[in-house]
C-alpha atoms as a PDB file:
ATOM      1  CA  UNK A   1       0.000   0.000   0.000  1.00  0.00           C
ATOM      2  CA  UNK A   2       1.323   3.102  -0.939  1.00  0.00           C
ATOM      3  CA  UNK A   3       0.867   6.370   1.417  1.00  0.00           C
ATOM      4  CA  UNK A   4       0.089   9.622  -0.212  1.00  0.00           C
ATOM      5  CA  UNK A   5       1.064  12.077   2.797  1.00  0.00           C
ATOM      6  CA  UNK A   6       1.221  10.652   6.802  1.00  0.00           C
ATOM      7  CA  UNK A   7       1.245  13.140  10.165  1.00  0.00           C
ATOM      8  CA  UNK A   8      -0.455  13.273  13.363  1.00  0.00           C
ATOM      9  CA  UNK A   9      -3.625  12.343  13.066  1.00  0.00           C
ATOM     10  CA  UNK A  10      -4.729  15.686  14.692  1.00  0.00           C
ATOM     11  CA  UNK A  11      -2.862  17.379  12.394  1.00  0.00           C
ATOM     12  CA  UNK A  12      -4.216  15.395   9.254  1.00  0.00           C
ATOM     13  CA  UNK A  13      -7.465  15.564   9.997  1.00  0.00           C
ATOM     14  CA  UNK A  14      -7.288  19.456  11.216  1.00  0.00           C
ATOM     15  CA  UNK A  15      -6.356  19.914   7.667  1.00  0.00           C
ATOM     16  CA  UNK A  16      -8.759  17.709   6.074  1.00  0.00           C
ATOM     17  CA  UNK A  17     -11.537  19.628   7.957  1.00  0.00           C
ATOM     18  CA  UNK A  18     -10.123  22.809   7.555  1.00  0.00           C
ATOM     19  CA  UNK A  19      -8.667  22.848   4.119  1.00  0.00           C
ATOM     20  CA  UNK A  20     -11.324  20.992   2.110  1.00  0.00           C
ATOM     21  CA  UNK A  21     -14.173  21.155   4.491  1.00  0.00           C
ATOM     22  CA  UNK A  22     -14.466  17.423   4.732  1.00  0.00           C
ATOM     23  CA  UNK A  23     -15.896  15.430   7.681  1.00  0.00           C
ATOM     24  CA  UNK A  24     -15.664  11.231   8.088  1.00  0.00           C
ATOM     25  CA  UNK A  25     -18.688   9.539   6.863  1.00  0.00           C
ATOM     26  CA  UNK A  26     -18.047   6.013   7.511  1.00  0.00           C
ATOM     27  CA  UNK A  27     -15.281   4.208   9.530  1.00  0.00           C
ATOM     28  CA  UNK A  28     -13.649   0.565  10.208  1.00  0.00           C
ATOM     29  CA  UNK A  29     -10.980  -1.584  11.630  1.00  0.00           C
ATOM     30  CA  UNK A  30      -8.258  -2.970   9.620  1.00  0.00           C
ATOM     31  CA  UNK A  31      -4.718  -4.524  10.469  1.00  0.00           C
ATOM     32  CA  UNK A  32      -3.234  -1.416   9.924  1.00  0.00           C
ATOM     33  CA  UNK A  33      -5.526   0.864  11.851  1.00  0.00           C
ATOM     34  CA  UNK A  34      -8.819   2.659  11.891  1.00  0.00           C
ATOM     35  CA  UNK A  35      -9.873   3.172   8.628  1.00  0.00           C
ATOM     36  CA  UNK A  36     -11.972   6.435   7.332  1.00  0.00           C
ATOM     37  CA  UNK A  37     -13.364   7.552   4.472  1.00  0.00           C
ATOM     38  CA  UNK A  38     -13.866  11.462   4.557  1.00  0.00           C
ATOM     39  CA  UNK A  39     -16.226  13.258   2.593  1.00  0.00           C
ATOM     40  CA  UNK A  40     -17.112  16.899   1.570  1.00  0.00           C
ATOM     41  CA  UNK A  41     -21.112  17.184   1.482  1.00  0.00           C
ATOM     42  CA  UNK A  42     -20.713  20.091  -1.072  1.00  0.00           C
ATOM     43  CA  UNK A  43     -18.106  19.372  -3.293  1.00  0.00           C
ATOM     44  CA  UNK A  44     -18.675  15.480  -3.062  1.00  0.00           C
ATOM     45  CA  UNK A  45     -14.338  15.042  -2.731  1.00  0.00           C
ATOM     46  CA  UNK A  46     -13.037  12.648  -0.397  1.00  0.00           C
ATOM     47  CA  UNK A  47     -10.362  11.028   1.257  1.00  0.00           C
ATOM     48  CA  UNK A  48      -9.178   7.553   2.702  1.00  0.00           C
ATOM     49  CA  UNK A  49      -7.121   7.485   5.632  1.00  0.00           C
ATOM     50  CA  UNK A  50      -5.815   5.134   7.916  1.00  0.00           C
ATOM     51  CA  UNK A  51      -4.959   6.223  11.382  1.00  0.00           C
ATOM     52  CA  UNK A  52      -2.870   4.221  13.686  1.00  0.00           C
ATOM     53  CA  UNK A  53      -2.756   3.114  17.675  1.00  0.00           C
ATOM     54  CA  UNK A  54       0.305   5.132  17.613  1.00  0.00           C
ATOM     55  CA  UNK A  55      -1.698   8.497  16.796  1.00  0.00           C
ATOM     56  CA  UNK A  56       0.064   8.823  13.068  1.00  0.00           C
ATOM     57  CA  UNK A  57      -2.986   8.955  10.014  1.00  0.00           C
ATOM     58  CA  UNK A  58      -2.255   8.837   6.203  1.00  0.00           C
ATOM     59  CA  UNK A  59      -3.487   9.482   3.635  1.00  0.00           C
ATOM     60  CA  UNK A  60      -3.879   6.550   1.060  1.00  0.00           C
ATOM     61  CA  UNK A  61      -6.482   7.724  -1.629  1.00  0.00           C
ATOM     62  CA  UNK A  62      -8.152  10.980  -2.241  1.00  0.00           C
ATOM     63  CA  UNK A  63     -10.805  11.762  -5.527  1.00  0.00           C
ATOM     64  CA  UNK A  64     -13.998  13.297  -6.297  1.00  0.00           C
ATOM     65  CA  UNK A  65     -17.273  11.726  -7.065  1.00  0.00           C
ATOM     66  CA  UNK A  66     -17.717  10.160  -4.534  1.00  0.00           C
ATOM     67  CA  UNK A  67     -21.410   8.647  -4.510  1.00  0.00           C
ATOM     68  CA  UNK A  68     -23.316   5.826  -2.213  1.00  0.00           C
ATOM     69  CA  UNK A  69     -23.700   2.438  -3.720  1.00  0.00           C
ATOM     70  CA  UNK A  70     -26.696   0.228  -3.525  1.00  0.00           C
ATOM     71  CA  UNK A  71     -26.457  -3.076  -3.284  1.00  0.00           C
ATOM     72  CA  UNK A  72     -27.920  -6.409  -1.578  1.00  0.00           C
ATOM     73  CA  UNK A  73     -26.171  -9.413   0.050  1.00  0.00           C
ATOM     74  CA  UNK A  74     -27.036 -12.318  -2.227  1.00  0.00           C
ATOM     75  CA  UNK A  75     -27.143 -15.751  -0.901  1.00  0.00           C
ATOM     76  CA  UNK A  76     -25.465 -18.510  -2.156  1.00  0.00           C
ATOM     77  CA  UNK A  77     -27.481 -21.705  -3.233  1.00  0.00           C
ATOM     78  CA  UNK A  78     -29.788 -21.312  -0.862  1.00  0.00           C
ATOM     79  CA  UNK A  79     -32.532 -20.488  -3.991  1.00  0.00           C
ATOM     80  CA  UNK A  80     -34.422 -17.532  -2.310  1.00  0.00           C
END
């Protein structure tokens, strides 16, 4: 995995919120750390950082577009 930009994670995400007005929508655990995907309401840009137990977040993938997906769990040969 490659890291666009890492710092403090206050310090990140300061600048995430103050510089492009984006906010975390959605959130996980991974083996690296927490997981977030941040999201500017307006401009619909976002970011994908990974913070971790140490306090250091990075940056690993930033775009625009970013729009919710619908989809259903299907169930495998259970023929429902």
């Amino acid at each position: 995995m490659h890291f666009v930009e890492c710092a403090p994670a206050t310090m990140l995400a300061g600048r995430l919120r103050d510089r492009f007005h984006e906010a975390p929508i959605i959130q996980g655990v991974s083996e690296r750390g927490l997981m977030q995907v941040w999201r500017n309401k307006d401009s619909s840009t976002h970011t994908v950082t990974v913070t971790s137990p140490q306090g250091g977040m990075c940056i690993v993938a930033a775009g625009e577009y970013l729009e919710p997906v619908e989809w259903e769990l299907e169930t495998a040969g259970d023929g429902t």
